[in-house]
Structure formats: C-alpha cells, structure tokens
N, C-alpha and C. Protein backbone atom coordinates (compact mmCIF):
# COMPACT_ATOMS: atom_id res chain seq x y z
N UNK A 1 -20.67 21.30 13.43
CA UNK A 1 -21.83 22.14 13.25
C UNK A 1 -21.55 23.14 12.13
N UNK A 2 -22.50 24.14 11.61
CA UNK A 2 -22.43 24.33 10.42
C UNK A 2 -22.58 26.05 10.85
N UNK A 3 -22.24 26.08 12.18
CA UNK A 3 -22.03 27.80 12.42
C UNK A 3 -20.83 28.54 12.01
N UNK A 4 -19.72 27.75 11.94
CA UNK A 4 -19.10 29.03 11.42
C UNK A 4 -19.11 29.45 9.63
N UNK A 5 -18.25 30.61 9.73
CA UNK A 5 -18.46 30.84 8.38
C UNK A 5 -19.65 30.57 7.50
N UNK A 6 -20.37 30.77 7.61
CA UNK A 6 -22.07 30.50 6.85
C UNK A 6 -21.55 31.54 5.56
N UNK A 7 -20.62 31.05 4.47
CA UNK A 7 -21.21 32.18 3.12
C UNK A 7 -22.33 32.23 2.58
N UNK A 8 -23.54 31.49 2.99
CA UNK A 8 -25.02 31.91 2.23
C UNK A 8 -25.64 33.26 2.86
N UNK A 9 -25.20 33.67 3.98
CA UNK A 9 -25.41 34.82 5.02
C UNK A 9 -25.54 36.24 4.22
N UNK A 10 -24.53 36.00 3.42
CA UNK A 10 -24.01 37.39 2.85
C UNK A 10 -25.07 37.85 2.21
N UNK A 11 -25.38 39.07 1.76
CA UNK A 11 -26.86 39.69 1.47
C UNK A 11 -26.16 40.15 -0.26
N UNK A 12 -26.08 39.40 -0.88
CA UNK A 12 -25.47 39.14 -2.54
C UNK A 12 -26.56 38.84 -3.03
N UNK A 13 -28.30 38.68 -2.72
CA UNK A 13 -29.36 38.55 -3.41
C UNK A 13 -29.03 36.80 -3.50
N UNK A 14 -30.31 36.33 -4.01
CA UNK A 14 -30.62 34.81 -4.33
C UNK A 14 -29.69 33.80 -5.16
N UNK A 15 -29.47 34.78 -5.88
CA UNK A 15 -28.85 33.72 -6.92
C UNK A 15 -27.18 34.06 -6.68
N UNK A 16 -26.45 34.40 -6.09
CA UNK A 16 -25.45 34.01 -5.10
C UNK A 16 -25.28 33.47 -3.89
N UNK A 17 -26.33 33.74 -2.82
CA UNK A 17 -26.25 32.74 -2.08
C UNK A 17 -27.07 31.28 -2.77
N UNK A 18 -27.88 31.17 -3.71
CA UNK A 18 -27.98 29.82 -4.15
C UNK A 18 -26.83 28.79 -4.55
N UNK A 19 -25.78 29.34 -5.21
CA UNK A 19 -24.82 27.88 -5.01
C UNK A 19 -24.63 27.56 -3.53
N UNK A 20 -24.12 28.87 -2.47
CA UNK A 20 -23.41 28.47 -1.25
C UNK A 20 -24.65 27.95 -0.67
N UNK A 21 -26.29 27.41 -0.95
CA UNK A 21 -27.16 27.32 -0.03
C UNK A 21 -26.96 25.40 -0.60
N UNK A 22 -27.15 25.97 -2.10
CA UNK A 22 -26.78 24.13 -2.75
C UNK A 22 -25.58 23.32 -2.01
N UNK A 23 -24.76 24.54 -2.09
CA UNK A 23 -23.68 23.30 -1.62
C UNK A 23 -23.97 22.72 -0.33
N UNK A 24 -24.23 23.58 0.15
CA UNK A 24 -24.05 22.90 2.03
C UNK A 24 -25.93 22.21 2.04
N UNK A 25 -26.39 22.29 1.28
CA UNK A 25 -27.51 20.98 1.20
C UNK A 25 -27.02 19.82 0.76
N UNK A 26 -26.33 20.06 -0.58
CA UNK A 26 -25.97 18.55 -1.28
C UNK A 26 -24.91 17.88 -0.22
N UNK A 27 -24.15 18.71 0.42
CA UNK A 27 -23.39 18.27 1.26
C UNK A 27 -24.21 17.36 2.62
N UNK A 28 -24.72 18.15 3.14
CA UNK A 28 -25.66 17.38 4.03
C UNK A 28 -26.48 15.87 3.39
N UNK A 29 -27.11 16.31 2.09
CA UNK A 29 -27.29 14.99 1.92
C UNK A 29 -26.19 13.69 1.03
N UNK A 30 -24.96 14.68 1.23
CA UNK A 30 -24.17 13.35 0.97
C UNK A 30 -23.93 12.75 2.18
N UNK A 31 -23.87 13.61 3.56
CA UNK A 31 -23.15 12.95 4.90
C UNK A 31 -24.87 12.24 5.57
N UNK A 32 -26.27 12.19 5.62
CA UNK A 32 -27.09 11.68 5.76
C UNK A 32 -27.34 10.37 4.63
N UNK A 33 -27.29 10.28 3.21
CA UNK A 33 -28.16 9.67 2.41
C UNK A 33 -28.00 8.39 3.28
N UNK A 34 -27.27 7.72 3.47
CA UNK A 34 -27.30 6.18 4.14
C UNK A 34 -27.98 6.16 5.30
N UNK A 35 -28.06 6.99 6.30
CA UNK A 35 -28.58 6.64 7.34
C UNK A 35 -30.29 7.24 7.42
N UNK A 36 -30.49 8.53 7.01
CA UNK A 36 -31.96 9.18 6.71
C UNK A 36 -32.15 9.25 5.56
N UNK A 37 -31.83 9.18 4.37
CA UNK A 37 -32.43 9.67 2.97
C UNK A 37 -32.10 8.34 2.30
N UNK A 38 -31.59 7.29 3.19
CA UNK A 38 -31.61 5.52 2.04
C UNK A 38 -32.67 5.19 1.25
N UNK A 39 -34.02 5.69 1.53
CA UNK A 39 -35.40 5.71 0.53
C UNK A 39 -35.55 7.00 -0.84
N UNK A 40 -34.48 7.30 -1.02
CA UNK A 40 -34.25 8.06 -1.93
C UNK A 40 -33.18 7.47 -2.80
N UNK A 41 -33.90 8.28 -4.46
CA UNK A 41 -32.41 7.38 -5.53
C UNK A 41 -31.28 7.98 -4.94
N UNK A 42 -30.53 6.84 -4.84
CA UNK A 42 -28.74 7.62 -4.95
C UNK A 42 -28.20 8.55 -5.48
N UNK A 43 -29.23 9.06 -6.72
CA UNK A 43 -28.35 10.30 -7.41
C UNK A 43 -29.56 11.84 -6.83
N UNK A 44 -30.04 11.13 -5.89
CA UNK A 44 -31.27 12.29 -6.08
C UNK A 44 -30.55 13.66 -4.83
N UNK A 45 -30.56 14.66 -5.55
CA UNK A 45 -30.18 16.45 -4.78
C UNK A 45 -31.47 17.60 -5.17
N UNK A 46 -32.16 17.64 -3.83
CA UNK A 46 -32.86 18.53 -3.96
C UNK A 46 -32.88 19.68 -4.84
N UNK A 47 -33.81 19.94 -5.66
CA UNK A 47 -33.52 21.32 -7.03
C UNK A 47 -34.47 22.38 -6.33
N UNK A 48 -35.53 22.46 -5.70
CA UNK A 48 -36.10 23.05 -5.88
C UNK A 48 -36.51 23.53 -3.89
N UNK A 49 -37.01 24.49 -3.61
CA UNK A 49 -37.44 25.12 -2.08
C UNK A 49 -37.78 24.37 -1.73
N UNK A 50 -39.05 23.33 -2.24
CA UNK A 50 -39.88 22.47 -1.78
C UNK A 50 -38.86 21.23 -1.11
N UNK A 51 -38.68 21.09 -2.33
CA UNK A 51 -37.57 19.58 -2.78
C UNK A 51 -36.83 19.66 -0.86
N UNK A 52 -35.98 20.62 -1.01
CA UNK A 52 -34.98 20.93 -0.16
C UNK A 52 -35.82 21.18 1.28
N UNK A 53 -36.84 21.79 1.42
CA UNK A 53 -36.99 21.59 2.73
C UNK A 53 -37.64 20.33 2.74
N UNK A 54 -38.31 19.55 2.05
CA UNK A 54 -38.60 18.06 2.29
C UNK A 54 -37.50 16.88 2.61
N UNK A 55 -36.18 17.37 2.15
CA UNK A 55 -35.34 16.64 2.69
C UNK A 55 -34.44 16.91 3.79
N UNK A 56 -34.70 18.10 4.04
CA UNK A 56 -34.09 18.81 5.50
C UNK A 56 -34.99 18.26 6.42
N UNK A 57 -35.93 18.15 6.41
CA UNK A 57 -37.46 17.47 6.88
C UNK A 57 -36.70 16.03 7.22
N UNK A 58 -36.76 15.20 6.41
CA UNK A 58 -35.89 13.73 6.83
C UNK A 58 -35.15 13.81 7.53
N UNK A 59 -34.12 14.86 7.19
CA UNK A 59 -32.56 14.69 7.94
C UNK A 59 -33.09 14.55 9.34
N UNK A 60 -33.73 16.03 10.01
CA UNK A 60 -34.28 16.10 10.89
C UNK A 60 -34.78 14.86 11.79
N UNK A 61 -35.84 14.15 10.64
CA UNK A 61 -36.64 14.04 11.41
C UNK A 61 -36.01 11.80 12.06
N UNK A 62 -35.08 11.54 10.96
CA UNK A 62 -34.78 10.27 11.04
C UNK A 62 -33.28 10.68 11.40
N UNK A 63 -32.52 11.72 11.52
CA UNK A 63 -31.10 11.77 11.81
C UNK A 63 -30.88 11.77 13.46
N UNK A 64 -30.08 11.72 13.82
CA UNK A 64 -29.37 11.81 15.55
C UNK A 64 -29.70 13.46 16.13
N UNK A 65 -28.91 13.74 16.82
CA UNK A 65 -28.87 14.77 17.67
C UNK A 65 -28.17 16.31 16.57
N UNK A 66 -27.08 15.62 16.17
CA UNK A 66 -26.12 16.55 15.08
C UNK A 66 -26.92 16.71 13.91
N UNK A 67 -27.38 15.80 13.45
CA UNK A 67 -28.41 15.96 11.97
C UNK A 67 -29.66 17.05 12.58
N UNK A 68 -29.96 16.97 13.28
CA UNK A 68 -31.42 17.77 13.74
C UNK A 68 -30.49 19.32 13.56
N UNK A 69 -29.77 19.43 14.04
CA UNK A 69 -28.92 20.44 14.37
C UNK A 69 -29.33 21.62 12.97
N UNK A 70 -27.79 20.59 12.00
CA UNK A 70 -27.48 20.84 10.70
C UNK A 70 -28.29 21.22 10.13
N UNK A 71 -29.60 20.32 9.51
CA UNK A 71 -30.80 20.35 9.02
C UNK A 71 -31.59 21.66 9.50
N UNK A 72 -31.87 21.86 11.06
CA UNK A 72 -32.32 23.30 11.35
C UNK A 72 -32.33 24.81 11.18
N UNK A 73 -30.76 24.42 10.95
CA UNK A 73 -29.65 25.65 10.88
C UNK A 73 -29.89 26.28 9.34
N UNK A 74 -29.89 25.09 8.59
CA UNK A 74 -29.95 25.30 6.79
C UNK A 74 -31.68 25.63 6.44
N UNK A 75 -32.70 24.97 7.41
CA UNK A 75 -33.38 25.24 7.14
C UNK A 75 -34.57 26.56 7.51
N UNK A 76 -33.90 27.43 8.38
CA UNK A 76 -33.17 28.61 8.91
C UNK A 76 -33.26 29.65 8.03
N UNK A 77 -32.09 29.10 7.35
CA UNK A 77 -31.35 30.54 6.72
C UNK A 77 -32.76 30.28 5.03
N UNK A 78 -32.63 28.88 4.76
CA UNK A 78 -33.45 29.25 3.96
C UNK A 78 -34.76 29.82 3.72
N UNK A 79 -35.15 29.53 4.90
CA UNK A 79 -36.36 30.52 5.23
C UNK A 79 -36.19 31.61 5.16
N UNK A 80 -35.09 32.24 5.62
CA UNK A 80 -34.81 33.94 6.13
C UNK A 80 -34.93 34.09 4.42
N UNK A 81 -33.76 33.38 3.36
CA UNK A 81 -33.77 34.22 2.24
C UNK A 81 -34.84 34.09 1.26
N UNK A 82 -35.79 32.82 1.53
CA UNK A 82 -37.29 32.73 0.81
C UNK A 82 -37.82 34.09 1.45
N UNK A 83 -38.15 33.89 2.75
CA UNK A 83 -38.84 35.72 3.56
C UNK A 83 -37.99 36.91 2.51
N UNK A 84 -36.99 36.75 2.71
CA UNK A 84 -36.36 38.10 1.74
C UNK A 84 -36.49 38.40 0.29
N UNK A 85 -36.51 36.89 -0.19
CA UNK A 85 -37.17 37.17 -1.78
C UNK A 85 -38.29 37.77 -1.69
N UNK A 86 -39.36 37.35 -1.30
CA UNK A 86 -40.60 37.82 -0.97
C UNK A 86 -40.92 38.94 -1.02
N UNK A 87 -40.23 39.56 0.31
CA UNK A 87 -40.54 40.82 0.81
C UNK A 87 -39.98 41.82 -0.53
N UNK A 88 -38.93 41.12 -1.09
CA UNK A 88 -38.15 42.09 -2.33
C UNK A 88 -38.94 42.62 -3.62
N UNK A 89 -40.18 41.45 -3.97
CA UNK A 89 -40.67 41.82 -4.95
C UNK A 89 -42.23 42.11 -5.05
C-alpha cells in the first residue's frame, strides 16, 4: 500500500509535489499497464489532471482489491492539492 511515507504530502506548493505525485502515478501505471491499462499505448503516462485521474479511474475500476486501494489513495491526495491550488489563487 502506498501509506507510508507519502512525499507528495509535504506542503512545498505544486510544482514540488508534482514530480513526487508523477512518480508514484507513472509507477502505478507501470505495475497496472498489463492487467487494467493494456488498451493504452505502451509508452502512454498521464501529463495532465485530467489524463491522470482518467487513468486512476481504470486502475480502479478494472484492477483487484490492492489496485482500488492505490488508485484511491493517489487519487486523494490529488484532489486535496488541485482543492489547494485553487483555493491559493
């Protein structure tokens, strides 16, 4: 599970937690692409909010018990720091 240590948590504004939010997406869809994201190109990594919760969306929604998990958790925090951009400007 993807609770401990969460470095996207840290309140460093957007564009520091954006690598640590990339990584542990691209990561997720390297450990899903075969089993939920096989209808996607092989080279394809979410770029964009949309992008990324549409494929947290898959993980979810075609992954096991642990993928629902993962996928929730990330899609979570990214909400919290979209809400926080928001509210920031």
């Amino acid at each position: 599970m993807l609770r401990p240590n969460r470095p996207w948590q840290a309140n460093v504004g957007m564009n520091g937690e954006t690598s640590q939010l990339t990584e542990t997406i691209n990561t997720l869809v390297d450990e899903y692409r075969h089993t939920c994201l096989w209808f996607l190109r092989s080279d394809f990594y979410p770029l964009t909010l949309e992008q990324r919760l549409r494929v947290l969306g898959y993980i979810q929604r075609y992954g096991d018990r642990s993928a629902y998990r993962k996928a929730a958790e990330v899609r979570r925090w990214l909400s919290q720091a979209s809400n926080e951009e928001s509210v920031g400007s």
